[in-house]
C-alpha atoms as a PDB file:
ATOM      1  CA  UNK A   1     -22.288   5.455 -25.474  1.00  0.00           C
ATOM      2  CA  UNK A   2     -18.427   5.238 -25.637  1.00  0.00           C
ATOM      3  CA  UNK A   3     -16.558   8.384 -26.539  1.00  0.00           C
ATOM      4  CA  UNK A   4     -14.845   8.506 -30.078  1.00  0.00           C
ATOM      5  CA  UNK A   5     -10.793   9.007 -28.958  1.00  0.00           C
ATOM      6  CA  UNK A   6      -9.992  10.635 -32.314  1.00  0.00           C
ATOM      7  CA  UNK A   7     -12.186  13.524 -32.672  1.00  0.00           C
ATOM      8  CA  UNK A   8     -10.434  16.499 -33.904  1.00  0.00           C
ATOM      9  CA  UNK A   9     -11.801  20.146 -32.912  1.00  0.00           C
ATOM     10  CA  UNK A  10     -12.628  21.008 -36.802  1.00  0.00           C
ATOM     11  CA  UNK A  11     -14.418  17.976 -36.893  1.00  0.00           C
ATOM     12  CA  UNK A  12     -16.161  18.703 -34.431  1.00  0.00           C
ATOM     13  CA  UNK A  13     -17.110  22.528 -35.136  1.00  0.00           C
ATOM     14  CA  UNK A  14     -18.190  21.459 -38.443  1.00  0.00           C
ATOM     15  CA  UNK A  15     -20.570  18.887 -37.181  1.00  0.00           C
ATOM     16  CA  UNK A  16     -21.983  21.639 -34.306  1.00  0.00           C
ATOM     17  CA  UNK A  17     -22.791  23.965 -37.254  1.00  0.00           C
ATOM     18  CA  UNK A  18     -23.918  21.439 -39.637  1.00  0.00           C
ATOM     19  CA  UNK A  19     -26.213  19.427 -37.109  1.00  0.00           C
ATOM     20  CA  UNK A  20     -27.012  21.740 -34.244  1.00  0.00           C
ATOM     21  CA  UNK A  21     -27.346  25.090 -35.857  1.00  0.00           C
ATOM     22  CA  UNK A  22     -23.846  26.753 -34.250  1.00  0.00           C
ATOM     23  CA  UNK A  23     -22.414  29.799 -36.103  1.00  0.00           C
ATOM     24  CA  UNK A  24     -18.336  30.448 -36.252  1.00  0.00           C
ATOM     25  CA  UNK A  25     -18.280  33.621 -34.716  1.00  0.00           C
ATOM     26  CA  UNK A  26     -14.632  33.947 -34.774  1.00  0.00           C
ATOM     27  CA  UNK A  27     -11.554  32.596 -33.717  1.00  0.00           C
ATOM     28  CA  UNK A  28      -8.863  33.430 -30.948  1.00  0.00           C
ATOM     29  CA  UNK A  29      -5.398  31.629 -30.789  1.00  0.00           C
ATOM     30  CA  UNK A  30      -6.418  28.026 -31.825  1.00  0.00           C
ATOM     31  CA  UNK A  31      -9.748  28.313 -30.033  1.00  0.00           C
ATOM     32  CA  UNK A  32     -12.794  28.606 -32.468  1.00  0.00           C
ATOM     33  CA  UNK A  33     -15.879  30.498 -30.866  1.00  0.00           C
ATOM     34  CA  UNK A  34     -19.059  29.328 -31.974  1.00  0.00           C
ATOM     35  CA  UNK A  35     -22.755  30.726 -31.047  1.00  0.00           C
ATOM     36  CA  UNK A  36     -26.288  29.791 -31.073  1.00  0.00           C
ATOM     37  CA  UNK A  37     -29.351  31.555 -30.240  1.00  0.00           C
ATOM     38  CA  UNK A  38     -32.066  28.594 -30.426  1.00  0.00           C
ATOM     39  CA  UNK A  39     -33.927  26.876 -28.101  1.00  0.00           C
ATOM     40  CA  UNK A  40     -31.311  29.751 -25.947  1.00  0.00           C
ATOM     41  CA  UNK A  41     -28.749  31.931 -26.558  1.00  0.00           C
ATOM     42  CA  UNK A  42     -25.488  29.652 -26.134  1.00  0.00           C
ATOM     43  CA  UNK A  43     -21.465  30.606 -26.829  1.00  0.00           C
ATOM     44  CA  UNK A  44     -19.187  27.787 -26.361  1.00  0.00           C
ATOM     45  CA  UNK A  45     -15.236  27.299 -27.149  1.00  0.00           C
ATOM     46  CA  UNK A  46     -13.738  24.907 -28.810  1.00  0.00           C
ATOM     47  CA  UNK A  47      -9.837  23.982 -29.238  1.00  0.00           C
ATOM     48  CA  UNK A  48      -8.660  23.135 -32.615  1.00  0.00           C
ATOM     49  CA  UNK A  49      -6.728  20.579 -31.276  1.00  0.00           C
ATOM     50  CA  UNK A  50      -6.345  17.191 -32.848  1.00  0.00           C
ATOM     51  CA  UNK A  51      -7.555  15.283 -31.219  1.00  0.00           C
ATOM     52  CA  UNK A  52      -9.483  16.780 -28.428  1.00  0.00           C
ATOM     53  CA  UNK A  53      -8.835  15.226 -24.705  1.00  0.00           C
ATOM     54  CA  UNK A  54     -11.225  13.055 -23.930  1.00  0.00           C
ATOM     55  CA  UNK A  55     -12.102  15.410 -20.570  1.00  0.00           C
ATOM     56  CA  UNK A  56     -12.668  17.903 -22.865  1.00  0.00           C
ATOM     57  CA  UNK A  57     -14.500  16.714 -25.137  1.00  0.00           C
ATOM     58  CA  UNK A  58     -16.748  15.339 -22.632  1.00  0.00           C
ATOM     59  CA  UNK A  59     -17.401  18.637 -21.599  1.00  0.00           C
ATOM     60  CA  UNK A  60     -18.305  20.146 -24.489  1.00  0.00           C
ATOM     61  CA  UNK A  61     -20.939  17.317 -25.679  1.00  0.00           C
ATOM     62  CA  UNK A  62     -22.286  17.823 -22.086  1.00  0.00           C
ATOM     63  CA  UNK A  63     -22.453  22.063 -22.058  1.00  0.00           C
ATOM     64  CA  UNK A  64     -24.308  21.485 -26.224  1.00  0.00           C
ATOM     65  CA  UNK A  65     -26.934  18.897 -24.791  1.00  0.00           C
ATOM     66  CA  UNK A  66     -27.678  21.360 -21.814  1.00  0.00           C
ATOM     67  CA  UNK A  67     -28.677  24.047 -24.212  1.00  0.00           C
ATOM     68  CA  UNK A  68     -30.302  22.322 -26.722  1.00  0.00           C
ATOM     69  CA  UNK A  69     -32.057  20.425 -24.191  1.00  0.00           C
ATOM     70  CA  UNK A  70     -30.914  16.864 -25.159  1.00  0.00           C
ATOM     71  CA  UNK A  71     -28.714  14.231 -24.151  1.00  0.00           C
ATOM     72  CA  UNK A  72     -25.686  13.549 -24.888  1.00  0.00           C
ATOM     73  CA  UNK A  73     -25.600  10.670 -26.421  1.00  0.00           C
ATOM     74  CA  UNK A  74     -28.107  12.524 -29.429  1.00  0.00           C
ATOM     75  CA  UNK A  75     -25.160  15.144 -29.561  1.00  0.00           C
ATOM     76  CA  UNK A  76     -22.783  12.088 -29.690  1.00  0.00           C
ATOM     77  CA  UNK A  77     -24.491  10.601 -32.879  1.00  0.00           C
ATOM     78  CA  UNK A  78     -24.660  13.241 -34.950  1.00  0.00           C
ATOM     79  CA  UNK A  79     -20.711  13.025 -35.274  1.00  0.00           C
END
């Protein structure tokens, strides 16, 4: 599946919570920390940047599938 090139980094943290059970822990700088504990204990960063780089982005749809043990392209449609 093709990446979105527009995805903002709010966007996406609100879709993580909302869809893949995340929780803001907090935020440094513009980078918003967000945490899971289910199917495994995962903490992930993600720049409120708009929008995110593509490279970026990439990576962080990859690192959520890894720890919720899907694939990426289930991460990618719940945007």
């Amino acid at each position: 599946m093709k990446l979105p090139r527009d995805v903002s980094g709010r966007s996406l943290v609100k879709a993580l919570c909302r869809d893949w059970g995340y929780l803001q822990v907090h935020q440094v700088g513009s980078h918003v920390i967000l945490q899971t504990d289910t199917p495994q204990p995962h903490r992930i960063s993600i720049p409120d940047h708009s929008p995110l780089r593509l490279g970026t982005f990439n990576a962080i749809l990859r690192a959520v599938a890894q720890a919720k043990q899907v694939s990426k392209d289930d991460v990618l449609r719940s945007l």
